[in-house]
C-alpha atoms as a PDB file:
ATOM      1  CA  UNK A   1     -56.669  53.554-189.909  1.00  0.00           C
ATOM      2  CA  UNK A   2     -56.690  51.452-192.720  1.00  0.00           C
ATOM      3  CA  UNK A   3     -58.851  48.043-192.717  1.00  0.00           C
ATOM      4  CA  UNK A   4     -55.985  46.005-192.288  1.00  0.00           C
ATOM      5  CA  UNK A   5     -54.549  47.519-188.884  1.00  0.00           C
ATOM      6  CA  UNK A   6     -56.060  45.780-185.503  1.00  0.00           C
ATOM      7  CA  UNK A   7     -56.971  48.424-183.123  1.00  0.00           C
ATOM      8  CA  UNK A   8     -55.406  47.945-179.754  1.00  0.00           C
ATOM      9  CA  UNK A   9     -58.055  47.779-177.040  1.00  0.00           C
ATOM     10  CA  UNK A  10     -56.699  49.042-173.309  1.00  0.00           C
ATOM     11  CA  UNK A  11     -57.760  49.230-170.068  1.00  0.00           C
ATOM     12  CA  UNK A  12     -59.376  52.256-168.437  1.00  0.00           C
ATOM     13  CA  UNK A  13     -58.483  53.700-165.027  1.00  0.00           C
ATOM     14  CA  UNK A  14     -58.592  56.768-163.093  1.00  0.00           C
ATOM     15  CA  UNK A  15     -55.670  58.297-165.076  1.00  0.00           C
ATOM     16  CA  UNK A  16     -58.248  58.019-168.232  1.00  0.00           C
ATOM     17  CA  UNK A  17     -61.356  59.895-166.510  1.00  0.00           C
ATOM     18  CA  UNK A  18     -60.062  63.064-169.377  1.00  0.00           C
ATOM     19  CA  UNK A  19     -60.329  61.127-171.936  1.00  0.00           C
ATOM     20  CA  UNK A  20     -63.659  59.562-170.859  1.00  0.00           C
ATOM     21  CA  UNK A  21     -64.994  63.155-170.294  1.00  0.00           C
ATOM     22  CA  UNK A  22     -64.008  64.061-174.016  1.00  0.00           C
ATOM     23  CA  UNK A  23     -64.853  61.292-175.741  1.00  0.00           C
ATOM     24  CA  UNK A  24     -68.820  61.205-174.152  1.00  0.00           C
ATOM     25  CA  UNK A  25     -68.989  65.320-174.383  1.00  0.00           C
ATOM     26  CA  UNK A  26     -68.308  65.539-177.699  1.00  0.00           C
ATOM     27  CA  UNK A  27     -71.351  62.712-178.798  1.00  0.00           C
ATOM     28  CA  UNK A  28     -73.840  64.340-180.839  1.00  0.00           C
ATOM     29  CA  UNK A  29     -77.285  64.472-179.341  1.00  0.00           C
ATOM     30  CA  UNK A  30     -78.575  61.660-181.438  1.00  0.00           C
ATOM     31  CA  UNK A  31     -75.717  59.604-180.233  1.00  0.00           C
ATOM     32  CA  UNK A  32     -76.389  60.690-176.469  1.00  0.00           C
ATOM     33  CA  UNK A  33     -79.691  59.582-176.679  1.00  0.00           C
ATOM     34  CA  UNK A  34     -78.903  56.279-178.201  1.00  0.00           C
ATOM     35  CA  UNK A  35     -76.273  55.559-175.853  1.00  0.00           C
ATOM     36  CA  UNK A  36     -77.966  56.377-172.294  1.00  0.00           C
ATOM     37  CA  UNK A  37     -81.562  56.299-173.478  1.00  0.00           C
ATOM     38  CA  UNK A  38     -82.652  59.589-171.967  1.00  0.00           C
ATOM     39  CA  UNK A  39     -81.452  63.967-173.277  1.00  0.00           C
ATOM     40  CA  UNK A  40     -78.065  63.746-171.554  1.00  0.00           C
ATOM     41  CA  UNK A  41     -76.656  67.173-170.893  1.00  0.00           C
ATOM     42  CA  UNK A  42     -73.546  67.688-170.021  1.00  0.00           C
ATOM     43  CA  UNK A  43     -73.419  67.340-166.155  1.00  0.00           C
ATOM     44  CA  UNK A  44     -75.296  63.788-166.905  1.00  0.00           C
ATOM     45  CA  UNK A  45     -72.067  62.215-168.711  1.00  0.00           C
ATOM     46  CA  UNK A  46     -69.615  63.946-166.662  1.00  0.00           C
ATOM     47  CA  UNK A  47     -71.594  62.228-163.961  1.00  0.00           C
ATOM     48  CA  UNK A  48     -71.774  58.839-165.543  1.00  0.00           C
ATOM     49  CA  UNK A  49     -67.799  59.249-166.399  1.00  0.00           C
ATOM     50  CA  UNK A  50     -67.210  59.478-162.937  1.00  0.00           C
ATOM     51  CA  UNK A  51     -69.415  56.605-161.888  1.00  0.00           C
ATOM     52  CA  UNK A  52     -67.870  54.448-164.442  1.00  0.00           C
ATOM     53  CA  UNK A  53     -64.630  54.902-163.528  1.00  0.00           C
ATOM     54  CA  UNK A  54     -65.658  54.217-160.105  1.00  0.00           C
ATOM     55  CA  UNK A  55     -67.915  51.394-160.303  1.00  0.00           C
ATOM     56  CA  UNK A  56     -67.497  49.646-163.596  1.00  0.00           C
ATOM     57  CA  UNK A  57     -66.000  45.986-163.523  1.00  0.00           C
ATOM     58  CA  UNK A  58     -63.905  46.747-166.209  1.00  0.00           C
ATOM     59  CA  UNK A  59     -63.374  49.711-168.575  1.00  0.00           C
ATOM     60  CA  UNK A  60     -61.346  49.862-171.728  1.00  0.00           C
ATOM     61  CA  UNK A  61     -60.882  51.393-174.852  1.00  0.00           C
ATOM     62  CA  UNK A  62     -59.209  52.112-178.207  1.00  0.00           C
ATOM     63  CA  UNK A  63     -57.072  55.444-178.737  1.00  0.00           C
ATOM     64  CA  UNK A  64     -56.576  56.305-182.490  1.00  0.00           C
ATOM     65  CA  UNK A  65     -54.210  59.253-182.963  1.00  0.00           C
ATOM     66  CA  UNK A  66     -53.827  59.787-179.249  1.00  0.00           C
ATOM     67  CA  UNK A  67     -57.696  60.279-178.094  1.00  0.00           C
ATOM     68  CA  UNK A  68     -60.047  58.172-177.158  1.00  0.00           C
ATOM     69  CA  UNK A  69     -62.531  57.463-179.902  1.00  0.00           C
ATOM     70  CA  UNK A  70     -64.276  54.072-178.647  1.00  0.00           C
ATOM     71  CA  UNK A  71     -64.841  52.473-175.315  1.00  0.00           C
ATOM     72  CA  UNK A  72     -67.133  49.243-174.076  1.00  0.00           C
ATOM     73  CA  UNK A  73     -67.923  49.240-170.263  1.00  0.00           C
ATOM     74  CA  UNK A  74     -68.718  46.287-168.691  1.00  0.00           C
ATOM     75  CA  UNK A  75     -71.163  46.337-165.041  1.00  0.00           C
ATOM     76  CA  UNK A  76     -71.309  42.836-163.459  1.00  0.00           C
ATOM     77  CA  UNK A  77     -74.771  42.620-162.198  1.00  0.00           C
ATOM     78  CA  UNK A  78     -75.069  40.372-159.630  1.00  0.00           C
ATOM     79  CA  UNK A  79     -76.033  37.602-161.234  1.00  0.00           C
ATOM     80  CA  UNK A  80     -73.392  34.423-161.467  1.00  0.00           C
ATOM     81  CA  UNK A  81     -71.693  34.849-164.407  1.00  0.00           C
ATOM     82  CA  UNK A  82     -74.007  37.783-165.956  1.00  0.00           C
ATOM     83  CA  UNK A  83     -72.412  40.987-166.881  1.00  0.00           C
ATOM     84  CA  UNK A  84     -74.041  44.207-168.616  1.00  0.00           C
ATOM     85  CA  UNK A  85     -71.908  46.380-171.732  1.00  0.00           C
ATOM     86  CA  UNK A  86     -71.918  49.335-173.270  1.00  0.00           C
ATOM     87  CA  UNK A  87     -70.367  50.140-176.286  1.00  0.00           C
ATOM     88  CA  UNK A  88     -69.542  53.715-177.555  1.00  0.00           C
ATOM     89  CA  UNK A  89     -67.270  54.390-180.906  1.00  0.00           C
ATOM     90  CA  UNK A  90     -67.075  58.345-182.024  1.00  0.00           C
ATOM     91  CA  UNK A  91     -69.231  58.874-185.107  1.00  0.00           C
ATOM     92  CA  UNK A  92     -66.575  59.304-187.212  1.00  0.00           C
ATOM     93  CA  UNK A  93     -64.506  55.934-186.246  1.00  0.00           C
ATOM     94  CA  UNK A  94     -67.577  53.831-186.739  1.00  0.00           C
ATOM     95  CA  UNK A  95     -67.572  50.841-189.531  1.00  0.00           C
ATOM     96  CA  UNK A  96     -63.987  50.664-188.997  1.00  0.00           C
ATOM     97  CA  UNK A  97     -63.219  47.578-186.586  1.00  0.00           C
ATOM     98  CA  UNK A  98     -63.366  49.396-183.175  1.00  0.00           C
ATOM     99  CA  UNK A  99     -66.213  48.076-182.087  1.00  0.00           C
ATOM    100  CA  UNK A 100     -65.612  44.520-183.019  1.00  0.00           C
ATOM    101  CA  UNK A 101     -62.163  45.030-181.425  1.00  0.00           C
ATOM    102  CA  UNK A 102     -64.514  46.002-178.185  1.00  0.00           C
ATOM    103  CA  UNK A 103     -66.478  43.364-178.122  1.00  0.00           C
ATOM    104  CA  UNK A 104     -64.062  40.534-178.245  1.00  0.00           C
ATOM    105  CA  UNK A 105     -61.947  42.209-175.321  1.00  0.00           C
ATOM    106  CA  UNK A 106     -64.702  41.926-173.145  1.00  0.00           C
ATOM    107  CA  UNK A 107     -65.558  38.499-174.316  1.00  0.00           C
ATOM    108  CA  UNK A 108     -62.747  37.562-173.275  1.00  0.00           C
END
């Protein structure tokens, strides 16, 4: 991806859980940590794949040659107007837009 191509941000749904699955398995432990704040094993993220899918407000992501490699999930949280996100871009795609491209979807 070179600097001057926008990544496309999508929507997530069920037909997506795969990629989901993938895309949180294959974190490094550093990154697993960082993301969810606890040692997630594996039966942890395929837990909180399914739960997102289920339960998040709204789910989307960016594919770059045909996987998933970032994703922002937004929780609303009761609260008028208040909303909690999560961001996730694979190691490798990081510094490269995708996460800006995340965060203004769900600005919006």
């Amino acid at each position: 991806m070179s600097s001057s191509d926008c990544p496309q941000v999508f929507q997530l749904g069920l037909q997506h859980e795969r990629d989901l699955v993938r895309l949180l398995l294959d974190l490094d432990p550093a990154s697993r940590a960082s993301r969810f704040n606890c040692v997630a094993d594996d039966v942890y993220l395929l837990r909180h794949a399914r739960k997102a899918i289920a339960t998040g407000t709204w789910l989307a992501g960016i594919f770059v040659e045909q996987r998933l490699r970032g994703l922002v999930e937004v929780y609303d949280i009761g609260h008028a107007g208040c909303v909690e996100t999560a961001f996730l871009v694979e190691q490798n795609w990081r510094r490269q837009g995708l996460g800006m491209a995340l965060l203004k979807a769900a600005m919006q």
